[in-house]
N, C-alpha and C. Protein backbone atom coordinates (compact mmCIF):
# COMPACT_ATOMS: atom_id res chain seq x y z
N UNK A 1 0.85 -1.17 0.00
CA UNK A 1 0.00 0.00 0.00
C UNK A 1 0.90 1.24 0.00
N UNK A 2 0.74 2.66 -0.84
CA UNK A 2 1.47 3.46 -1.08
C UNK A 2 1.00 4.57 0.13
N UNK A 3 1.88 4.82 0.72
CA UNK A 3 1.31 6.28 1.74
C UNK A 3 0.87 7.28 0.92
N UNK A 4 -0.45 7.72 1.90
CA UNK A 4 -0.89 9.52 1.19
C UNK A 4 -0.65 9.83 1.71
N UNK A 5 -0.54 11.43 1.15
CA UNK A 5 -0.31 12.43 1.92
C UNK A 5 -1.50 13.37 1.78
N UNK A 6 -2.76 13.08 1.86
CA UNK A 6 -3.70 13.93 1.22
C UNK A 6 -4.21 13.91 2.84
N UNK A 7 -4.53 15.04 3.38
CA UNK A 7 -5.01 15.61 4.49
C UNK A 7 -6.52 15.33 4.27
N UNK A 8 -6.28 14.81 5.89
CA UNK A 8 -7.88 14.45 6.15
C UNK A 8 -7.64 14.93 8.05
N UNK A 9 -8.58 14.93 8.65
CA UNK A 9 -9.58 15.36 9.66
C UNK A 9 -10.64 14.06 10.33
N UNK A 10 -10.17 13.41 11.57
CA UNK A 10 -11.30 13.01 12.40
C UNK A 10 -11.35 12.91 13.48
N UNK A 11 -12.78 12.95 14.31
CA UNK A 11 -13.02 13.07 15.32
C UNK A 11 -13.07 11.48 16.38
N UNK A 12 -12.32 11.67 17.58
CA UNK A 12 -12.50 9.92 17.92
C UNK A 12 -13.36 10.49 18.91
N UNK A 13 -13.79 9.48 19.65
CA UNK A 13 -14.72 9.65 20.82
C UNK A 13 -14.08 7.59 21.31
N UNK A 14 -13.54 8.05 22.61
CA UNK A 14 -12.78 6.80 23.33
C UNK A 14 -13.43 6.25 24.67
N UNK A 15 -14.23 5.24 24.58
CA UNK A 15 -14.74 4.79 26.11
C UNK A 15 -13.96 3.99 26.74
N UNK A 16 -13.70 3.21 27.56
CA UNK A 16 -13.69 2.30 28.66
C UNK A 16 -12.83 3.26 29.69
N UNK A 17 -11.90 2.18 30.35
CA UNK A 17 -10.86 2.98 31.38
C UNK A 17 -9.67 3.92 30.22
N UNK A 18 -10.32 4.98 30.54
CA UNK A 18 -9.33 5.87 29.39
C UNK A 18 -9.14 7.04 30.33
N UNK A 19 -9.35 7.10 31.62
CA UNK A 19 -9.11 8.29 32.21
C UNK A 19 -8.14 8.03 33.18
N UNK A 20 -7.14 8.76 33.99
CA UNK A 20 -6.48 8.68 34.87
C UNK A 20 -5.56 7.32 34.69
N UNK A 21 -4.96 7.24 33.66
CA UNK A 21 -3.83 5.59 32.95
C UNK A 21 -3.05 6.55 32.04
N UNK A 22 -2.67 7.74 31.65
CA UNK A 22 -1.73 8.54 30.65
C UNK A 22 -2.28 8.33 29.95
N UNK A 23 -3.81 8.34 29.33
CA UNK A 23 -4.06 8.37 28.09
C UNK A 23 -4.16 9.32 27.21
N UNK A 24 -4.52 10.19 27.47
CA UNK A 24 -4.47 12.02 26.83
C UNK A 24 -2.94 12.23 26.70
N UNK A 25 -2.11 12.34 27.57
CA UNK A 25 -0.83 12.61 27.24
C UNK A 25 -0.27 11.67 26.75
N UNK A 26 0.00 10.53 26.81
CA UNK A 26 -0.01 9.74 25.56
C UNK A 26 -0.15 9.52 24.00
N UNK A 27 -1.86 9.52 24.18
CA UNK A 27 -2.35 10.28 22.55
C UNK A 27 -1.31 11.59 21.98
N UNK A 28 -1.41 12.70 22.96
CA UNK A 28 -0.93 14.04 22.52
C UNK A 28 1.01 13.71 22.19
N UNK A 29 1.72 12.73 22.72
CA UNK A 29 2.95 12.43 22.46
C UNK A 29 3.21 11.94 20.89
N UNK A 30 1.96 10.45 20.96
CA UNK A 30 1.69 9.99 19.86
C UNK A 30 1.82 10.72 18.26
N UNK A 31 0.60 11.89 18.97
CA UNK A 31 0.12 12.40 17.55
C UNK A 31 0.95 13.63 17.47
N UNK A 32 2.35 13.89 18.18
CA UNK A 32 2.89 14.84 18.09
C UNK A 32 3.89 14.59 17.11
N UNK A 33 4.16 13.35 17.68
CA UNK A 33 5.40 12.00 16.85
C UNK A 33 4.92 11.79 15.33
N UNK A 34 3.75 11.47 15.15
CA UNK A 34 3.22 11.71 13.73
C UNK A 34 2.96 12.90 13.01
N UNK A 35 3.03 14.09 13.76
CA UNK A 35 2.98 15.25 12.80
C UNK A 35 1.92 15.24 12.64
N UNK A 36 1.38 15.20 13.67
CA UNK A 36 -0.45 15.46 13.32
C UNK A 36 -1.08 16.92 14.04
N UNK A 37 -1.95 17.53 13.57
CA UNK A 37 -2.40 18.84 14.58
C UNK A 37 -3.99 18.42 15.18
N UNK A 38 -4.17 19.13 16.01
CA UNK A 38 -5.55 18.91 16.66
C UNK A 38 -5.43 18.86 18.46
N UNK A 39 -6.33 18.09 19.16
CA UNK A 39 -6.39 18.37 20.10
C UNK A 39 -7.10 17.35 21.08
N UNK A 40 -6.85 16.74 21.84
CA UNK A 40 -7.19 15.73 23.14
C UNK A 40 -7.96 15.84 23.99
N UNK A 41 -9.34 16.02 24.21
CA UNK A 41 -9.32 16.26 26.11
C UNK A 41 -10.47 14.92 26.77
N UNK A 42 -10.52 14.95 28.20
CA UNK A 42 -11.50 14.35 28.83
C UNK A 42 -12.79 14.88 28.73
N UNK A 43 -14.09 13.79 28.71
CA UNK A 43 -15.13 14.21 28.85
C UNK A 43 -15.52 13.52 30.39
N UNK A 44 -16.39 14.49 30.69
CA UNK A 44 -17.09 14.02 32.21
C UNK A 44 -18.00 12.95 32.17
N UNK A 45 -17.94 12.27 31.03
CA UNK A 45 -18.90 11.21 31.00
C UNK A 45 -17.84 10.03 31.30
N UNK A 46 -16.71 10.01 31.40
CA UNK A 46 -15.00 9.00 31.33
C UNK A 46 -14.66 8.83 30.17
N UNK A 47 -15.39 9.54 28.56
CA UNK A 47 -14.60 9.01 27.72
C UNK A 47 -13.28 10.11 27.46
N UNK A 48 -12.95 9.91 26.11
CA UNK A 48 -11.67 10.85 25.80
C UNK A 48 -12.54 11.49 24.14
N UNK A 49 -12.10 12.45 24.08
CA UNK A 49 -12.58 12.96 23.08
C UNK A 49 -11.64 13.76 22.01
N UNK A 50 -11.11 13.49 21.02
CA UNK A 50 -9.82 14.17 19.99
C UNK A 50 -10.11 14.07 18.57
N UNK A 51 -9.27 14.94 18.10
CA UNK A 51 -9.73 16.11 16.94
C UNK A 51 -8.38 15.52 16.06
N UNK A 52 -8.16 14.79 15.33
CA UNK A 52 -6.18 14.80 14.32
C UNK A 52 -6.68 15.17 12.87
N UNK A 53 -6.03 16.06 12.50
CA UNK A 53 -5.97 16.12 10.86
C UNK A 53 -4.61 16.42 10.58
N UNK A 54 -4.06 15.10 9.67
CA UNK A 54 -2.82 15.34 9.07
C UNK A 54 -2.78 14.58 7.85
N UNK A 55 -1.59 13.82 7.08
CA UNK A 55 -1.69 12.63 6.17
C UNK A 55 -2.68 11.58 6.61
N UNK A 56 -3.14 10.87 5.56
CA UNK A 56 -4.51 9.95 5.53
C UNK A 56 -3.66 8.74 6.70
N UNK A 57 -2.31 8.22 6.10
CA UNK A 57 -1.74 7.25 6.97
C UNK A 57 -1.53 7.85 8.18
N UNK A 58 -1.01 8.69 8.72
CA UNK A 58 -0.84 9.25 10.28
C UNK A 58 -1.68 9.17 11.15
N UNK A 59 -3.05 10.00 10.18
CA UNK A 59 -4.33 9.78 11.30
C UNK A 59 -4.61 8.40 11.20
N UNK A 60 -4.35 7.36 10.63
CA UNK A 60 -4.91 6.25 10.73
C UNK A 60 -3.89 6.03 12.06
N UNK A 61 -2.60 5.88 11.96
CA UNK A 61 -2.08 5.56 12.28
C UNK A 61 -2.61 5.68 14.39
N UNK A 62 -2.76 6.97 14.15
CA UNK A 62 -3.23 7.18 15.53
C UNK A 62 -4.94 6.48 16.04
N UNK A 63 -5.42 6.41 15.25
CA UNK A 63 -6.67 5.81 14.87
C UNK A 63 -6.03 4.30 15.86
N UNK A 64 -5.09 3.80 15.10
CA UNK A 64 -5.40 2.15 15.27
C UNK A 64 -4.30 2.77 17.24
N UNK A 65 -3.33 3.13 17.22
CA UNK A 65 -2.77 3.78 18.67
C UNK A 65 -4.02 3.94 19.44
N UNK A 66 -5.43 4.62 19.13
CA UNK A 66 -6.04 4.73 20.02
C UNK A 66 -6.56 3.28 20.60
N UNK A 67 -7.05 2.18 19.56
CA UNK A 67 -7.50 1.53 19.88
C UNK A 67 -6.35 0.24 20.99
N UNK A 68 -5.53 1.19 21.01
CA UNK A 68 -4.46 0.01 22.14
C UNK A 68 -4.43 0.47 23.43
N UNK A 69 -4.14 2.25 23.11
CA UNK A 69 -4.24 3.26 24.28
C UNK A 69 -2.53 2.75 24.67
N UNK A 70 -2.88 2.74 26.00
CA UNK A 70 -1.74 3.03 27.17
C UNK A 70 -1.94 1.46 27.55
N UNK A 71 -0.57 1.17 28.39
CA UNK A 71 -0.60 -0.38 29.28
C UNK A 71 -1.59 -0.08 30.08
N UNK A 72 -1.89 0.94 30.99
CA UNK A 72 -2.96 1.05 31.84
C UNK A 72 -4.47 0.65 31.66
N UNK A 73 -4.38 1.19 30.53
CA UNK A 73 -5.72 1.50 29.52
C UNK A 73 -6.49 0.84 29.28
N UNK A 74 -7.84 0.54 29.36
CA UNK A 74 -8.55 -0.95 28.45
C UNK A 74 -9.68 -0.14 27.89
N UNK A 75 -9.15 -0.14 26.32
CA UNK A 75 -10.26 0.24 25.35
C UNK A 75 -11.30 0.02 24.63
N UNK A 76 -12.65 0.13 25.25
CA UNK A 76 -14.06 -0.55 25.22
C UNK A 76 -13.88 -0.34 23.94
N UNK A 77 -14.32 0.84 22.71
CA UNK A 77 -14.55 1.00 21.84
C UNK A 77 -14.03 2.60 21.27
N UNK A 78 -13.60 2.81 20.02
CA UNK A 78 -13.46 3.82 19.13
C UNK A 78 -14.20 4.24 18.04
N UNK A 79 -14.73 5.59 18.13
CA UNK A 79 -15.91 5.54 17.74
C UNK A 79 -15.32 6.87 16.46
N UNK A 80 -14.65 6.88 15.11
CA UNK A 80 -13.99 7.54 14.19
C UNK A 80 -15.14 8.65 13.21
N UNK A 81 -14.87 9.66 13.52
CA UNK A 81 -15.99 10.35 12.55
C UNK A 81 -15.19 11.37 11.81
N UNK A 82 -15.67 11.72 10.75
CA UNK A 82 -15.25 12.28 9.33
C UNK A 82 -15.39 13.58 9.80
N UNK A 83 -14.67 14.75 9.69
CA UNK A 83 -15.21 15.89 9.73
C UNK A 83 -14.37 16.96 8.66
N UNK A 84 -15.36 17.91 8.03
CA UNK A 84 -14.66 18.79 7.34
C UNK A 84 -14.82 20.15 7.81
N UNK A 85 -13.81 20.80 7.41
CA UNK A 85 -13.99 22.39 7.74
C UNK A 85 -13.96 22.36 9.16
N UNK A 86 -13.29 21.56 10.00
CA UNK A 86 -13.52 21.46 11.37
C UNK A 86 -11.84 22.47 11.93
N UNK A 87 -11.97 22.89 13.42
CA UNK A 87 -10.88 23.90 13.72
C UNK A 87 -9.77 22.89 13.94
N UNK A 88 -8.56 23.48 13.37
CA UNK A 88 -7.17 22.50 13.32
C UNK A 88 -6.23 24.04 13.75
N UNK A 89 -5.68 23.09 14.65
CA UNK A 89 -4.49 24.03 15.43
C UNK A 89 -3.36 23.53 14.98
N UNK A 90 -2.27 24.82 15.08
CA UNK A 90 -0.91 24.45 15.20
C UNK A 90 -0.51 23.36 16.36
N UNK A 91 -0.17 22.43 15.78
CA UNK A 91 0.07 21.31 17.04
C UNK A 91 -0.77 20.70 17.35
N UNK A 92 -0.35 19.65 18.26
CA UNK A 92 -1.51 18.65 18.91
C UNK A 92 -1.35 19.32 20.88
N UNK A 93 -2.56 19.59 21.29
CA UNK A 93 -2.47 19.89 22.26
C UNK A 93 -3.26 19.17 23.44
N UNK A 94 -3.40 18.84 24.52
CA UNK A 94 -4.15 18.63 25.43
C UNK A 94 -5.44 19.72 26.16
N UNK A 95 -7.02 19.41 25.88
CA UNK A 95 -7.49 20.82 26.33
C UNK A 95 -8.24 19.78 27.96
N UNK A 96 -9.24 21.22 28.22
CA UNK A 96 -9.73 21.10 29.39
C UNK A 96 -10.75 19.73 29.27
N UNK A 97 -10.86 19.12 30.31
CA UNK A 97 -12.62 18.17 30.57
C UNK A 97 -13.70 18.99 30.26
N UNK A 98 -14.75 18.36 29.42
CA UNK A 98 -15.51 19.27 28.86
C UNK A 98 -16.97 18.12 29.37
């Protein structure tokens, strides 16, 4: 399979034990390492909620990273959604619990 480089954008939404195991800072190491921009945070419901748009392979790449997480980590399900025209930051950052 040939790598793209054609920029894409998606949204994960992460359940099980994904809170308090390094998983946000983790992700944000991850997708820093891939050259990806966007953004990480906790939701008050326990999932994790993040934003990557970079090359089609990178975000996958973090895509399939999410679904391993951290040693701590046990990842019920990843839930990948398409988004366009969505806000992309310089960098991958960690935000507030929302």
């Amino acid at each position: 399979m040939t790598p793209t480089h054609e920029t894409i954008t998606r949204r994960l939404r992460i359940t099980g034990r994904v809170q308090g195991v390094g998983y946000r800072w983790n992700m944000a190491r991850q997708a820093t390492a891939l050259g990806l921009r966007g953004w990480v945070r906790n939701r008050v419901d326990g999932s994790v909620d993040a934003l990557a748009s970079g090359p089609a392979d990178a975000v996958q790449a973090l895509v399939d990273w999410a679904r391993r997480g951290t040693e701590l980590a046990r990842v019920d399900g990843v839930v990948v959604t398409e988004m366009e025209g969505a806000e992309v930051l310089d960098g991958f950052e960690q935000r507030e619990t929302v």
